[in-house]
Protein backbone atom coordinates (compact mmCIF):
# COMPACT_ATOMS: atom_id res chain seq x y z
CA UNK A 1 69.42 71.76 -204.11
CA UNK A 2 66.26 70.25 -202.48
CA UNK A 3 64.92 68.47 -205.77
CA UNK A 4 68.62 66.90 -206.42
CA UNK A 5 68.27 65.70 -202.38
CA UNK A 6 64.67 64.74 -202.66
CA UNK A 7 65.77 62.70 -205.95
CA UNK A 8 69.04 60.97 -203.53
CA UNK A 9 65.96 60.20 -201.13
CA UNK A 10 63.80 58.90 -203.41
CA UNK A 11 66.44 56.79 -205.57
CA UNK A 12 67.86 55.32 -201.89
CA UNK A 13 64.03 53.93 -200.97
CA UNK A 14 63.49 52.46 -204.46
CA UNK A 15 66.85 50.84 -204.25
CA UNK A 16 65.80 49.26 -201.06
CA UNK A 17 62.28 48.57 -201.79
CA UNK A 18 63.40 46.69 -204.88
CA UNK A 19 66.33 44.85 -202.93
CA UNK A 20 63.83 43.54 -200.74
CA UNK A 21 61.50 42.43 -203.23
CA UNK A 22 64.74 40.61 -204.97
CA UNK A 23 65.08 38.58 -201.57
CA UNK A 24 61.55 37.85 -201.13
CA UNK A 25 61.30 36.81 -204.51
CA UNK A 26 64.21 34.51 -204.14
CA UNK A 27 62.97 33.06 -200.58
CA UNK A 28 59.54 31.86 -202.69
CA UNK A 29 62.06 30.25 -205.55
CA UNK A 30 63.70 28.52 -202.72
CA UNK A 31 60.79 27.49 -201.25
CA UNK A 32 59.28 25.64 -204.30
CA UNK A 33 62.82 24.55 -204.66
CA UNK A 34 62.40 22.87 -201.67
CA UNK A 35 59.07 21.40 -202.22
CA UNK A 36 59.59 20.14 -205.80
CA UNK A 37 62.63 18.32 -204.32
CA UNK A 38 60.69 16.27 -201.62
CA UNK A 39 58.20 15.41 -204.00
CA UNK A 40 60.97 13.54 -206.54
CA UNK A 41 60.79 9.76 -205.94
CA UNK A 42 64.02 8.46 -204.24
CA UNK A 43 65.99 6.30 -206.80
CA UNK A 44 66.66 2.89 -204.49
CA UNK A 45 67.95 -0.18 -205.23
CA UNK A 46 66.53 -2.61 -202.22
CA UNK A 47 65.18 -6.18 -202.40
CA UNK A 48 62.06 -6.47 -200.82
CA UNK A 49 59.22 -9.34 -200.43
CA UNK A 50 55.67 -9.02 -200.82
CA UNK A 51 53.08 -9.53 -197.93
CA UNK A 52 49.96 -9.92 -198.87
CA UNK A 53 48.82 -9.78 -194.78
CA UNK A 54 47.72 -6.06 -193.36
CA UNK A 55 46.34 -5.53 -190.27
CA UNK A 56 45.34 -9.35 -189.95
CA UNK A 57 43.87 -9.82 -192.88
CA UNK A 58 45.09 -11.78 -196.15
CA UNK A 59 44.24 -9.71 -199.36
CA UNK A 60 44.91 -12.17 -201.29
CA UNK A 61 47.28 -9.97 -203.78
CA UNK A 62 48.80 -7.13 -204.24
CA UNK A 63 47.84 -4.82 -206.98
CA UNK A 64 50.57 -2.77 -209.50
CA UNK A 65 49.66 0.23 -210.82
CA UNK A 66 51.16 2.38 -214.00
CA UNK A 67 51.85 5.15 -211.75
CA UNK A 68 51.72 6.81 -208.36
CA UNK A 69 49.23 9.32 -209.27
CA UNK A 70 45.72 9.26 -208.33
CA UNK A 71 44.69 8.59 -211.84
CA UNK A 72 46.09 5.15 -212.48
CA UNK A 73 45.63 2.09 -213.98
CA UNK A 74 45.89 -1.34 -213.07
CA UNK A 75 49.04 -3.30 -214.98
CA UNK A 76 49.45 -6.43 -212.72
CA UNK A 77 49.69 -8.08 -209.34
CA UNK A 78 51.49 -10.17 -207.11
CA UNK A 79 51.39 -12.48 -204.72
CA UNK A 80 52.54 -12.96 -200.87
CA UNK A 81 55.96 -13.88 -201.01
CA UNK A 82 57.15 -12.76 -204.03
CA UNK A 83 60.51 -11.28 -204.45
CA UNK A 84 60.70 -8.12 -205.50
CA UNK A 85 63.19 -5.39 -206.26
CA UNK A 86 62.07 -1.72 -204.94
CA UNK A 87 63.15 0.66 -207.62
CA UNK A 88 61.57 3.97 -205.90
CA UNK A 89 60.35 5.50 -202.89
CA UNK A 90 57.54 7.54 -203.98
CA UNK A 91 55.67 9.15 -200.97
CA UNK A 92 53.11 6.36 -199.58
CA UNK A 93 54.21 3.76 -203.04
CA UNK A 94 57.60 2.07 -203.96
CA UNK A 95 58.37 1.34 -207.38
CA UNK A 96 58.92 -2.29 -207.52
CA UNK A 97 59.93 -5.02 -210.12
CA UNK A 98 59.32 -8.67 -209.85
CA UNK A 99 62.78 -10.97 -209.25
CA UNK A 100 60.66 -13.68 -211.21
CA UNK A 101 58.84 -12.26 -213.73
CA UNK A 102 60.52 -9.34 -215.13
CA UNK A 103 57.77 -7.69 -217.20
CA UNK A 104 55.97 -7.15 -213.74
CA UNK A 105 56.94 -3.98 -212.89
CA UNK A 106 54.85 -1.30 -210.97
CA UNK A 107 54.02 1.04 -208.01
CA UNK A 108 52.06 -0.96 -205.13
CA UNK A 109 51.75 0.46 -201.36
CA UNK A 110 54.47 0.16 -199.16
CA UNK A 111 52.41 -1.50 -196.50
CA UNK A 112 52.45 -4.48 -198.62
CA UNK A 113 56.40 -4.60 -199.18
CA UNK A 114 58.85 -5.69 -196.54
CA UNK A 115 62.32 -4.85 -196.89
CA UNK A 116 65.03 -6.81 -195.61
């Protein structure tokens, strides 16, 4: 009679032990749920214009890069006042097209963007 109520005992703690590692488990999936969402660029669809003037000084123009990612390369520029159309909100860079030249097309600081 004790080993069948030691074995109730023991099969009740396990139970809970491995409910609670269930939940914990699922708490860390949510989690990096959570964080892998608010790293996804934001889709947009804004027009925009390009300043070329931060903090008081002109830099003459803007560079595009090939992607947001601290390995990039260079694929273009523009100027200050160009029209542009943001495609993306990607943390600190937007994803932007030129209204003029459509084969300009790249991520450039949002500093140097002003929406309208």
């Amino acid at each position: 009679m004790k080993n069948i109520l030691l074995i109730i005992i023991l099969a009740v703690i396990f139970s809970c032990t491995s409910n609670n590692e269930n939940t914990s488990n699922q708490k860390q999936i949510d989690n990096i749920s959570a964080v892998e969402d608010s790293k996804t660029p934001k889709k947009l669809n804004l027009k925009g214009k390009i300043t070329t003037l931060v903090d008081g000084t002109d830099v003459g123009r803007v560079n595009l890069w090939d992607t947001a990612d601290e390995f990039r390369i260079m694929n273009g520029f523009l100027t200050n006042g160009d029209e542009v159309i943001i495609l993306e909100d990607n943390g600190p860079y937007y994803l932007v097209e030129s209204v003029e030249f459509k084969n300009r097309k790249g991520y450039c600081m949002k500093d140097f963007v002003e929406t309208d």
